[in-house]
C-alpha atoms as a PDB file:
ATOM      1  CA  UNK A   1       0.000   0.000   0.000  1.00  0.00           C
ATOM      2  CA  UNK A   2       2.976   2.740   0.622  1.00  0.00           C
ATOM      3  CA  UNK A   3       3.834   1.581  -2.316  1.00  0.00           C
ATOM      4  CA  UNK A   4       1.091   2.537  -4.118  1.00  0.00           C
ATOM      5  CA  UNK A   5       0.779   5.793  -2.112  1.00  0.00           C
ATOM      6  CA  UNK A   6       4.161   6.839  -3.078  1.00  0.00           C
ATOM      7  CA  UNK A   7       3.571   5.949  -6.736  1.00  0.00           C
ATOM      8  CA  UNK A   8       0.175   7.984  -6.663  1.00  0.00           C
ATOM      9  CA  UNK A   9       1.797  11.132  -4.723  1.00  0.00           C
ATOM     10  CA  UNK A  10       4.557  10.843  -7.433  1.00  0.00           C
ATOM     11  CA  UNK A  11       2.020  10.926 -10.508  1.00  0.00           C
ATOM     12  CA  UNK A  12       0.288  14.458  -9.263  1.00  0.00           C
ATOM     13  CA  UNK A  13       4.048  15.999  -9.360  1.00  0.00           C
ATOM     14  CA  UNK A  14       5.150  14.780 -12.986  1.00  0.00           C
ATOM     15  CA  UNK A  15       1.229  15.366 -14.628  1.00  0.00           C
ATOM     16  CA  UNK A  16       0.631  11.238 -14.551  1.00  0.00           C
ATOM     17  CA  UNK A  17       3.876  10.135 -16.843  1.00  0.00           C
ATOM     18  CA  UNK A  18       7.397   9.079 -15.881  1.00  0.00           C
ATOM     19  CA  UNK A  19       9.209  10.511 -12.778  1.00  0.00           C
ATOM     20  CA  UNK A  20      12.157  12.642 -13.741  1.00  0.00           C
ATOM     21  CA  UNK A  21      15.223  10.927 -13.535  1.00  0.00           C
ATOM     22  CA  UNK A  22      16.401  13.305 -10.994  1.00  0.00           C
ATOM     23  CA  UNK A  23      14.113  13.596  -8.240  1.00  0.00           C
ATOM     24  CA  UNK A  24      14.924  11.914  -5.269  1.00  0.00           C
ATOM     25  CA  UNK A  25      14.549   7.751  -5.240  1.00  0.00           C
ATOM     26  CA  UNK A  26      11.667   6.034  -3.476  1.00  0.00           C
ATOM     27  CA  UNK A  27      14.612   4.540  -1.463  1.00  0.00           C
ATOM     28  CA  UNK A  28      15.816   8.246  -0.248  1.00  0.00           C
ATOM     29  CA  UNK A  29      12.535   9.626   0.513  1.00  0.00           C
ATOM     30  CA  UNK A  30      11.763   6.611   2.579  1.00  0.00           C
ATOM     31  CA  UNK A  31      15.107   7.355   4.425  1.00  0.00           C
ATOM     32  CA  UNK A  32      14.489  10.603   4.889  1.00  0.00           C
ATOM     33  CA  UNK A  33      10.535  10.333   6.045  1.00  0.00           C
ATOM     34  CA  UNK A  34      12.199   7.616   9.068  1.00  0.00           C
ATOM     35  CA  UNK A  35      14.501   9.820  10.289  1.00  0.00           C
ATOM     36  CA  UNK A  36      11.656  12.657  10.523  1.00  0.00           C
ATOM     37  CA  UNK A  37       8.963  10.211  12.124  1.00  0.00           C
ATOM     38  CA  UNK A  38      12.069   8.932  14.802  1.00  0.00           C
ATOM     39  CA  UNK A  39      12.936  12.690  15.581  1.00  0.00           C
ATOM     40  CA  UNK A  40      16.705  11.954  14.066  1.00  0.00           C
ATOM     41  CA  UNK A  41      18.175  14.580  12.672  1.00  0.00           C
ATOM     42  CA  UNK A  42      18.538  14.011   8.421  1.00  0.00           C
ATOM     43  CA  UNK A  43      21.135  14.623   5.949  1.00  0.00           C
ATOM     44  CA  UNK A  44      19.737  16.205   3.166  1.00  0.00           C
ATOM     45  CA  UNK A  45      19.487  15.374  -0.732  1.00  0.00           C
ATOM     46  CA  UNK A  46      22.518  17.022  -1.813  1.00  0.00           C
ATOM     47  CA  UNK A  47      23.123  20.284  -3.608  1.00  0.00           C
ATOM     48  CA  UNK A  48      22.191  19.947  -6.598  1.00  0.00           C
ATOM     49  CA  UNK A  49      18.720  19.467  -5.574  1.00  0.00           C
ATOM     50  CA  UNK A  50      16.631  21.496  -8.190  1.00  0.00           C
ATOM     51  CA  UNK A  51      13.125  22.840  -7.112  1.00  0.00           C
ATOM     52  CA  UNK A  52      11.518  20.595  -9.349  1.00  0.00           C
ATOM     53  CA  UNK A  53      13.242  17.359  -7.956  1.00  0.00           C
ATOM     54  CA  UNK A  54      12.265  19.166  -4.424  1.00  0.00           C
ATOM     55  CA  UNK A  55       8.500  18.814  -5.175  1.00  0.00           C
ATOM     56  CA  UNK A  56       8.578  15.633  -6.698  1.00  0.00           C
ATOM     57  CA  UNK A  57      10.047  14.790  -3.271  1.00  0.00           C
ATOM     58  CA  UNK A  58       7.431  16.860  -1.320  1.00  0.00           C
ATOM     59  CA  UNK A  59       4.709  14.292  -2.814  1.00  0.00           C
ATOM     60  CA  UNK A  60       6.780  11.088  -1.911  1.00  0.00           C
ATOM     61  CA  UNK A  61       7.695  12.109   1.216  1.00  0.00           C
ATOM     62  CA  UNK A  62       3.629  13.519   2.408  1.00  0.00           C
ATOM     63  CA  UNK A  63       1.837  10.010   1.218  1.00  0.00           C
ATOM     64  CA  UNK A  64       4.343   8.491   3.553  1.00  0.00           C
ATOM     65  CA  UNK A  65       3.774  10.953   6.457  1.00  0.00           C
ATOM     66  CA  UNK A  66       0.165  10.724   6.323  1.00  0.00           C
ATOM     67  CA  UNK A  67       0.586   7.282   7.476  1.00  0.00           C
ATOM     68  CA  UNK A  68       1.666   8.737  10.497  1.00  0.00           C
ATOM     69  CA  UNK A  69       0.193  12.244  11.429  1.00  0.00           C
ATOM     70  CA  UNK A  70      -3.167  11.618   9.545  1.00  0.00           C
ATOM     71  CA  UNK A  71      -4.969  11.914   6.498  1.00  0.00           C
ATOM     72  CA  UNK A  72      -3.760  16.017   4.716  1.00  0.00           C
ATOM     73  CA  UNK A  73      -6.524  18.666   5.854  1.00  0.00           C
ATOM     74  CA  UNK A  74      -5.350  21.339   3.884  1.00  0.00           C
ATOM     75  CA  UNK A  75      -2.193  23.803   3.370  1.00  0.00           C
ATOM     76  CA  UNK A  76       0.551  25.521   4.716  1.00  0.00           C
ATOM     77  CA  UNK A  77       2.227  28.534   2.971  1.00  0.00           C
ATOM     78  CA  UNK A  78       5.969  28.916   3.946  1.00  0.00           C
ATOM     79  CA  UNK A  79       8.486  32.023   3.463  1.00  0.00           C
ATOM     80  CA  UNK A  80       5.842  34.368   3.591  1.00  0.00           C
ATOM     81  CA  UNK A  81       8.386  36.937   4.467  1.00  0.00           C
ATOM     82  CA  UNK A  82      11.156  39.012   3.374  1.00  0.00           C
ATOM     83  CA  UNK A  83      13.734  38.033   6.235  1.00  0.00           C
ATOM     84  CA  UNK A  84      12.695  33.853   5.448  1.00  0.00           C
ATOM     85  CA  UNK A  85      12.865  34.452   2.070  1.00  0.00           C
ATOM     86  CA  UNK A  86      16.332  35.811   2.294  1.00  0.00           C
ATOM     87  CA  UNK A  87      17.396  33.113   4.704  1.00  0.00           C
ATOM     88  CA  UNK A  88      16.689  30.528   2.000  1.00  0.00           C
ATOM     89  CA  UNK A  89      17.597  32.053  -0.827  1.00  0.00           C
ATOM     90  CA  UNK A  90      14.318  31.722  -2.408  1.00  0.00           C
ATOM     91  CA  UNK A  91      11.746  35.217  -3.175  1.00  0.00           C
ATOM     92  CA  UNK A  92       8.917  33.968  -3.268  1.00  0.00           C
ATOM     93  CA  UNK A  93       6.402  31.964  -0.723  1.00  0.00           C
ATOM     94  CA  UNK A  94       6.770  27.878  -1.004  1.00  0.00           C
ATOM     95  CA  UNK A  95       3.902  25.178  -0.290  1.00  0.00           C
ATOM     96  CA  UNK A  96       3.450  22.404   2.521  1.00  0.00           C
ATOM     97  CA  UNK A  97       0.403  19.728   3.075  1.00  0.00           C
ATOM     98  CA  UNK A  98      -0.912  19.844   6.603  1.00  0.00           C
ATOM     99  CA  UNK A  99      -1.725  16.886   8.255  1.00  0.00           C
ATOM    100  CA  UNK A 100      -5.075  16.054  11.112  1.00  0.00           C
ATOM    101  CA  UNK A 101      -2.146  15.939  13.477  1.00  0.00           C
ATOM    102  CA  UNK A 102      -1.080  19.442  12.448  1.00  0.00           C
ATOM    103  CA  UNK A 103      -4.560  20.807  13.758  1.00  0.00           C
ATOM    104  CA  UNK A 104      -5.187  18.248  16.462  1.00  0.00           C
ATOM    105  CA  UNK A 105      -4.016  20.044  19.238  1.00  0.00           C
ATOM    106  CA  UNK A 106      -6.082  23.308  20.917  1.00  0.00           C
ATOM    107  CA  UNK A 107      -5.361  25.685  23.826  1.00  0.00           C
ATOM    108  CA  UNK A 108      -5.757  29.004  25.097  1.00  0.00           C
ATOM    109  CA  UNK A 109      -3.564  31.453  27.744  1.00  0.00           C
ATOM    110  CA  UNK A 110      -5.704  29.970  30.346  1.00  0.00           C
ATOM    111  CA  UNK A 111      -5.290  25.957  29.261  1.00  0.00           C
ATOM    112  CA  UNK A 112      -2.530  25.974  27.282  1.00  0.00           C
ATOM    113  CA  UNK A 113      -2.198  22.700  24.785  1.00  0.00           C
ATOM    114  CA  UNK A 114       0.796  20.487  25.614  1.00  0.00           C
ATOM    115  CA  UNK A 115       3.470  19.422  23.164  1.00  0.00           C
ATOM    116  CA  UNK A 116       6.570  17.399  24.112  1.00  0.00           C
ATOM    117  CA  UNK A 117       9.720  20.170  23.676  1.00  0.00           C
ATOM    118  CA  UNK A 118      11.262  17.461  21.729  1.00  0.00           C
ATOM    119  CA  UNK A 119       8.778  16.634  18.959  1.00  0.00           C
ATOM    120  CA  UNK A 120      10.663  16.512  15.974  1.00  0.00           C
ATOM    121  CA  UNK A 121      14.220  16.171  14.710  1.00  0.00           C
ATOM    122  CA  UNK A 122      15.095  20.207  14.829  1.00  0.00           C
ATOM    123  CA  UNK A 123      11.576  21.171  16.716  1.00  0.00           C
ATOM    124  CA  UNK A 124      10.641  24.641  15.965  1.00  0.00           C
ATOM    125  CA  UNK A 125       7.849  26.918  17.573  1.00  0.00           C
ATOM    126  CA  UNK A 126       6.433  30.549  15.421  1.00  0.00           C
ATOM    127  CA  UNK A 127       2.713  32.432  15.578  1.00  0.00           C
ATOM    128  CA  UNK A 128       1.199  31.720  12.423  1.00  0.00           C
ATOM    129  CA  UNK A 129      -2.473  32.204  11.375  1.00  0.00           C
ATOM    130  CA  UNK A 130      -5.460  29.541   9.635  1.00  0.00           C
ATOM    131  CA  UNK A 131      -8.218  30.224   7.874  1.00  0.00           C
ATOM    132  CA  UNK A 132     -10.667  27.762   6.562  1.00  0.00           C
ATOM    133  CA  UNK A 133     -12.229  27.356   3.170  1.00  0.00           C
ATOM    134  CA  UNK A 134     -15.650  28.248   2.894  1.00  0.00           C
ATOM    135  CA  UNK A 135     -16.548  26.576  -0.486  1.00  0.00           C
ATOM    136  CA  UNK A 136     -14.556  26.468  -3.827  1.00  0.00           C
ATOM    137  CA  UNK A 137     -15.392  30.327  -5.175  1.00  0.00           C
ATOM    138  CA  UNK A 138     -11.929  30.936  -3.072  1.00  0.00           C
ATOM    139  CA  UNK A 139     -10.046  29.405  -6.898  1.00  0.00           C
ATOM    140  CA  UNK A 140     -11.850  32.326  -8.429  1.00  0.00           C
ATOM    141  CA  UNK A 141     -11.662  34.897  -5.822  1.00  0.00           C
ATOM    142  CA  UNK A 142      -9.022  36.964  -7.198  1.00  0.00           C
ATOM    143  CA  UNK A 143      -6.264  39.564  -4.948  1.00  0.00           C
ATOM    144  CA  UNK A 144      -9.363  41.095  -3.672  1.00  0.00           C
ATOM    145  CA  UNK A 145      -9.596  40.821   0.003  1.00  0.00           C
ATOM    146  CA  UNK A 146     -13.315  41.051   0.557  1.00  0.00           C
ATOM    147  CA  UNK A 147     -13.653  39.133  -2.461  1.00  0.00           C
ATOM    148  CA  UNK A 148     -11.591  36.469  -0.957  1.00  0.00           C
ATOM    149  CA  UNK A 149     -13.289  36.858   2.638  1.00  0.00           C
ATOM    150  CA  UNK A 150     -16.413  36.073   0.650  1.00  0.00           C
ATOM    151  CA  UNK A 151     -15.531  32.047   0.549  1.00  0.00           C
ATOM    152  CA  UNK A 152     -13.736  31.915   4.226  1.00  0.00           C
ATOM    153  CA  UNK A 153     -15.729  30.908   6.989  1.00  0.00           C
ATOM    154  CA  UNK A 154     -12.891  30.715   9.978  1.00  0.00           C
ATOM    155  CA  UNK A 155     -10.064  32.531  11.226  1.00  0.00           C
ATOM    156  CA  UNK A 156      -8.071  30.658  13.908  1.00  0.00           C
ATOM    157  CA  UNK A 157      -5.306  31.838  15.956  1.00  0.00           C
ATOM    158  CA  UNK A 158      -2.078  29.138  15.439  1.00  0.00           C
ATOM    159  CA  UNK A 159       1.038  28.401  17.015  1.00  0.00           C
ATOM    160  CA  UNK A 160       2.787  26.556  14.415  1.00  0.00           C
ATOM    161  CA  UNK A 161       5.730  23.636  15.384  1.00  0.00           C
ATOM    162  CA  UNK A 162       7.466  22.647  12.824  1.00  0.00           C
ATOM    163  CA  UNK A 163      10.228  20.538  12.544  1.00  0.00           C
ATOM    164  CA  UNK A 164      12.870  21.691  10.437  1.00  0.00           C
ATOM    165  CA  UNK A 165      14.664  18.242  10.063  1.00  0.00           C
ATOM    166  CA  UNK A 166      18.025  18.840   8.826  1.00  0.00           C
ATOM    167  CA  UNK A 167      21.334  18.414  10.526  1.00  0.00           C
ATOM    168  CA  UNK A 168      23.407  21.342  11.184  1.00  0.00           C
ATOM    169  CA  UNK A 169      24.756  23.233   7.358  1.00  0.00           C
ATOM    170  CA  UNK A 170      22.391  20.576   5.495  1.00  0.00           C
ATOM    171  CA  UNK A 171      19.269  23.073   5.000  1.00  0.00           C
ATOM    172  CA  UNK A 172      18.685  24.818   1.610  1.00  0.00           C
ATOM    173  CA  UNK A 173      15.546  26.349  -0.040  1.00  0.00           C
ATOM    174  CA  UNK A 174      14.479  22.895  -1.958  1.00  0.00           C
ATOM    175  CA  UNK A 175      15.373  20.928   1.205  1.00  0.00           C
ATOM    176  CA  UNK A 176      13.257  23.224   2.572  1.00  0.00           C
ATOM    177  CA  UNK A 177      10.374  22.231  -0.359  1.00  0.00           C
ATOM    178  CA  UNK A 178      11.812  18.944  -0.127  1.00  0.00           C
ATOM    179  CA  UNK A 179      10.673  18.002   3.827  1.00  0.00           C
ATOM    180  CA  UNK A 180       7.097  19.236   2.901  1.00  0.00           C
ATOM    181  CA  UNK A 181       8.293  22.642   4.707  1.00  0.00           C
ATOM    182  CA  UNK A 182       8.931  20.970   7.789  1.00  0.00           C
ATOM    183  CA  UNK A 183       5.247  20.529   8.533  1.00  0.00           C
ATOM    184  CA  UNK A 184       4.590  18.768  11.253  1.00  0.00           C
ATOM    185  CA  UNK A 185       2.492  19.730  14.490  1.00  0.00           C
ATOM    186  CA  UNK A 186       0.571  23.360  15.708  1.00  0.00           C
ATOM    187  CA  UNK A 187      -1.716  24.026  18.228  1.00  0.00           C
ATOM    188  CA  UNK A 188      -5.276  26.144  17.503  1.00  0.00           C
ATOM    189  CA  UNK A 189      -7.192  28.970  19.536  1.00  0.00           C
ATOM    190  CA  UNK A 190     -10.580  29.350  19.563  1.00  0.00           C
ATOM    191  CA  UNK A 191     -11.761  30.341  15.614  1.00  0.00           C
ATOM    192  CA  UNK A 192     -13.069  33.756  15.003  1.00  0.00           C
ATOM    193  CA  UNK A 193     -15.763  33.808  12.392  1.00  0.00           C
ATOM    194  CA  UNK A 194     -15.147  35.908   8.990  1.00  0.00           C
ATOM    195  CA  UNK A 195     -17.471  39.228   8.218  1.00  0.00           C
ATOM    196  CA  UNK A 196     -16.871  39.697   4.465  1.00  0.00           C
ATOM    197  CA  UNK A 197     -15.867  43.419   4.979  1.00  0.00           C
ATOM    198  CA  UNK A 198     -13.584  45.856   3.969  1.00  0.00           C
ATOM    199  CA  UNK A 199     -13.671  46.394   8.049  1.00  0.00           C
ATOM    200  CA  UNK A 200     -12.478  43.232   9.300  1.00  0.00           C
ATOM    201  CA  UNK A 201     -10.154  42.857   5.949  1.00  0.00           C
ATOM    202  CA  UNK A 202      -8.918  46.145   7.752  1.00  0.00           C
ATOM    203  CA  UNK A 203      -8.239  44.638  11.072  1.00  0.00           C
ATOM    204  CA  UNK A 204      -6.536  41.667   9.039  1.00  0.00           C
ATOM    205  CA  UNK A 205      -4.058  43.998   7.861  1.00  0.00           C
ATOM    206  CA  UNK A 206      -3.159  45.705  10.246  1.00  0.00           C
ATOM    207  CA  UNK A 207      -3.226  43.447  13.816  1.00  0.00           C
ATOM    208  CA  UNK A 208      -0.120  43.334  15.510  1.00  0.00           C
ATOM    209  CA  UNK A 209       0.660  39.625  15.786  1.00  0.00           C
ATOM    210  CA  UNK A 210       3.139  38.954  19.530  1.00  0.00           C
ATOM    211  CA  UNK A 211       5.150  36.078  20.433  1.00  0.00           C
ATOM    212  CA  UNK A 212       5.719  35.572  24.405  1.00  0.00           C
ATOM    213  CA  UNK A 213       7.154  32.533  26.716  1.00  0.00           C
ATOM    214  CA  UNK A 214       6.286  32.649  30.359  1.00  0.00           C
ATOM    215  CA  UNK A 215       9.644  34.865  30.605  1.00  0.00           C
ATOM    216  CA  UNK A 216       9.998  37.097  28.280  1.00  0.00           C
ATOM    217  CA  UNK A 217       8.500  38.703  24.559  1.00  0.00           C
ATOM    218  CA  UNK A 218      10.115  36.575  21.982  1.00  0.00           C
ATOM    219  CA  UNK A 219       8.579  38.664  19.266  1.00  0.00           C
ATOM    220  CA  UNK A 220       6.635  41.508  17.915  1.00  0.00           C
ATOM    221  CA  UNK A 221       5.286  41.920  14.190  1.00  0.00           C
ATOM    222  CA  UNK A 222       3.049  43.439  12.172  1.00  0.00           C
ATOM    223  CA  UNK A 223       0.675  41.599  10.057  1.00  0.00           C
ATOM    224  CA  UNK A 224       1.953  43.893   7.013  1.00  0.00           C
ATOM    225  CA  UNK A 225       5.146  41.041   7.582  1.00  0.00           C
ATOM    226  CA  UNK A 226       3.336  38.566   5.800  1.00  0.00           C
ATOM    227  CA  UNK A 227       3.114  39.820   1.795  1.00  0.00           C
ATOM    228  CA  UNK A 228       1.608  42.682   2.710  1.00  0.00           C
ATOM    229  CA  UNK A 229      -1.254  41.467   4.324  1.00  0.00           C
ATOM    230  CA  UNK A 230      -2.043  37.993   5.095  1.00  0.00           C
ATOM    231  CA  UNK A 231      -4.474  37.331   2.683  1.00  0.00           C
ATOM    232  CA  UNK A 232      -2.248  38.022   0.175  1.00  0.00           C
ATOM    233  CA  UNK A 233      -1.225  34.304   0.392  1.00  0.00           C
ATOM    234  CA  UNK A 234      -4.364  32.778  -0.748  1.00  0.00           C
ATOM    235  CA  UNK A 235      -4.192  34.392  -4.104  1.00  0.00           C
ATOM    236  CA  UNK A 236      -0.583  32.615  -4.482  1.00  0.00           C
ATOM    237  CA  UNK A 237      -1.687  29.490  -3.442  1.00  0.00           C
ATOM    238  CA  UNK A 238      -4.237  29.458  -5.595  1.00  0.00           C
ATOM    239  CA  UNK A 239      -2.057  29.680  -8.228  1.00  0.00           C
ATOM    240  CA  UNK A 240       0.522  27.556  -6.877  1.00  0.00           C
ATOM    241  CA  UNK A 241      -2.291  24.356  -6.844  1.00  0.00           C
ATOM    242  CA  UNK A 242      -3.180  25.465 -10.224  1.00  0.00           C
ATOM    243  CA  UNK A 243      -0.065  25.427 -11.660  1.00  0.00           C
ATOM    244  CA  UNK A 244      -0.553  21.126 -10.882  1.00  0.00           C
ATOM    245  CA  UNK A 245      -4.261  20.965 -12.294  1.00  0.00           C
ATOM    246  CA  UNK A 246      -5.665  20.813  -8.282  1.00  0.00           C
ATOM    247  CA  UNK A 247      -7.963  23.298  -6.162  1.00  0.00           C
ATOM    248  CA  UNK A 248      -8.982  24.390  -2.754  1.00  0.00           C
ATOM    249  CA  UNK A 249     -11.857  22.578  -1.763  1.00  0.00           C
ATOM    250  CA  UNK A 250     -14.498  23.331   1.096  1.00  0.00           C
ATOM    251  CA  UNK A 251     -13.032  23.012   4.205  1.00  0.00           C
ATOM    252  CA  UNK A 252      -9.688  22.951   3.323  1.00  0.00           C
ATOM    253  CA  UNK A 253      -7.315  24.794   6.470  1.00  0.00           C
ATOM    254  CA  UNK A 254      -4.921  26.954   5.388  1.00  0.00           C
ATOM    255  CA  UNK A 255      -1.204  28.073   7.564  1.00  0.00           C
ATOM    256  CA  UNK A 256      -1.023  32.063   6.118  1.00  0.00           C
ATOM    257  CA  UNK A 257       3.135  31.950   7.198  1.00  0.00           C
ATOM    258  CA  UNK A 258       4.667  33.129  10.308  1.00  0.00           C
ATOM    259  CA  UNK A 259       4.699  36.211  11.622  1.00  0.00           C
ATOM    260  CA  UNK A 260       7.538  35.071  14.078  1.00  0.00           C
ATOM    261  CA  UNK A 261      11.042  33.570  13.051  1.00  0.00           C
ATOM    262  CA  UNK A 262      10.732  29.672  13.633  1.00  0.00           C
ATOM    263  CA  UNK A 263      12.198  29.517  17.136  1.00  0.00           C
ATOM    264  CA  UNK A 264      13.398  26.455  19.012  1.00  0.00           C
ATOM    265  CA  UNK A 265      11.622  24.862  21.434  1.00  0.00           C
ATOM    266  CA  UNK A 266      12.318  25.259  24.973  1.00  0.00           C
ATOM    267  CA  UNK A 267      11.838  22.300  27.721  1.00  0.00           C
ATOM    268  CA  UNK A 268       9.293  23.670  30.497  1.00  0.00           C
ATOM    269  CA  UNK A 269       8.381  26.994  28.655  1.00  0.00           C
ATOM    270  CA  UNK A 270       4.728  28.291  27.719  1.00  0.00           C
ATOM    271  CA  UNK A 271       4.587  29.863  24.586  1.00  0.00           C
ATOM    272  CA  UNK A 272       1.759  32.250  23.578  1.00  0.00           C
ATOM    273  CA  UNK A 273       0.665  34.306  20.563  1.00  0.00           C
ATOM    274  CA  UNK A 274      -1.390  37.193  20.911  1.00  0.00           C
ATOM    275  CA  UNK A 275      -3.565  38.830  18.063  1.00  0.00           C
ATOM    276  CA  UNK A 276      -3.583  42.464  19.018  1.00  0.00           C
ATOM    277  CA  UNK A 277      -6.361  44.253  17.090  1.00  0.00           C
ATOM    278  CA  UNK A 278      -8.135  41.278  15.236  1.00  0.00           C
ATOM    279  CA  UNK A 279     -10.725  41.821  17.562  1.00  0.00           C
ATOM    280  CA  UNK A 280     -11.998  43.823  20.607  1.00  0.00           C
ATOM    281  CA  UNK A 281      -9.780  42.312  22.592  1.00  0.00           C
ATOM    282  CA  UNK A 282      -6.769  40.625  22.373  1.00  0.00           C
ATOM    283  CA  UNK A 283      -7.012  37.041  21.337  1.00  0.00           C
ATOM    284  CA  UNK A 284      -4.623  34.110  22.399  1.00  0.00           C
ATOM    285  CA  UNK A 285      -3.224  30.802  21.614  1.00  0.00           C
ATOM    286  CA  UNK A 286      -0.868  29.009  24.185  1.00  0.00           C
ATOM    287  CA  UNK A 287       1.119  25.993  24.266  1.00  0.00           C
ATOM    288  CA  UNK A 288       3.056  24.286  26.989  1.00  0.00           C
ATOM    289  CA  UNK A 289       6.262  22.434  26.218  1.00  0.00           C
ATOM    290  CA  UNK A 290       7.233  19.816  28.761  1.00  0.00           C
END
């Protein structure tokens, strides 16, 4: 059957006919996906991986995953930002499946979720944002943001964790592509429901997203960080899927990108993101890291 999975998640890469020569063996993925799922820090693919072979890898590697974190609920847009972008050495915003695992996991300031410290190889915490998928208009939506509102029915505070896999001087921008963009775990606040308005596009745009352990303020960013606005990364996603003949669908989740830098995790911390001005008051998401 993983077998078959693999060959399937291969087929929606290379448009149903051979695999290129180049993209990373069945064998490799499979090497790559067990040190991920046993926390073991990988070596990557080498450098000349292209970003082509990297998302003929990114389909191997999430049919083999799902196995273990659940069937894919949706999307996750990485490098949403100038200062990631520039870290990897790639301008423009890069695609991830999310997993049922990935949105499993809920708390708030006052009952924070709890997530071992050590979940993954290279375990990462940042504040990110979801929305959900309303109904399939969102393909034909446009850059419009109330246009886009239109066909979103949630937005949901998120503490992202992903695991960023590689050893030490082994990550690139297609390993980055390559690892499904280190997708992996996140934990949800309570879901704020859309108003298709120019109002709450407004608030959107202009929220003031904060990053805090139980010490100190790890960081502080506007939501301007994220394209411009963080709606702006539907649009590009949109795209993105069409570029491979696939759609949103209703119900689909959507990671907008961190606002944060991807942070490692800390042993005994509590780590909370605060929405400042999404709505009248503050809103939170919290996780605990034992």
């Amino acid at each position: 059957m993983r077998r078959i999975a693999l060959l399937a998640a291969t087929a929606l890469i290379v448009g149903g006919g051979a695999a290129r020569a180049s993209c990373p063996s069945d064998a490799d993925v499979q090497r790559m996906a067990g040190d991920i799922l046993a926390n073991r820090p990988a070596q990557g693919y080498g450098p000349g991986l292209t970003m082509e072979d990297a998302a003929c890898a990114r389909a191997k590697i999430v049919a083999i995953l799902a196995e273990r974190l659940g069937p894919p609920v949706g999307y996750k847009v990485g490098l949403t930002n100038a200062a990631a972008q520039g870290r990897f050495g790639i301008p423009h915003p890069v695609r991830g499946t999310i997993f049922q695992a990935t949105v499993r996991a809920r708390g708030t300031a006052g009952s924070p979720a709890e997530v071992p410290a050590a979940f993954g190889a290279v375990p990462n915490v940042e504040s990110d944002l979801l929305v959900r998928v309303r109904d399939e208009g969102i393909n034909e939506a446009g850059t419009d943001h109330v246009a886009i509102l239109r066909h979103l029915d949630q937005v949901i505070p998120f503490i992202e964790m992903p695991d960023l896999v590689f050893a030490p001087g082994q990550m690139s921008g297609p390993g980055l592509v390559a690892i499904n963009v280190g997708a992996r775990l996140g934990v949800l606040g309570d879901a704020i429901p859309v108003q298709a308005t120019a109002e709450f596009a407004a608030r959107l745009g202009s929220m003031t997203v904060v990053l805090a352990n139980d010490q100190k303020e790890l960081s502080r960013v506007p939501a301007t960080a994220l394209l411009g606005h963080p709606l702006n990364a539907i649009p590009w996603l949109v795209q993105d899927l069409k570029s491979e003949g696939r759609r949103l669908r209703a119900g689909d989740i959507i990671s907008l990108g961190g606002f944060s830098p991807a942070l490692p995790t800390e042993a005994g911390r509590t780590v909370t993101a605060t929405y400042e001005g999404l709505a009248e008051r503050p809103v939170t998401v919290s996780v605990r890291t034992p």
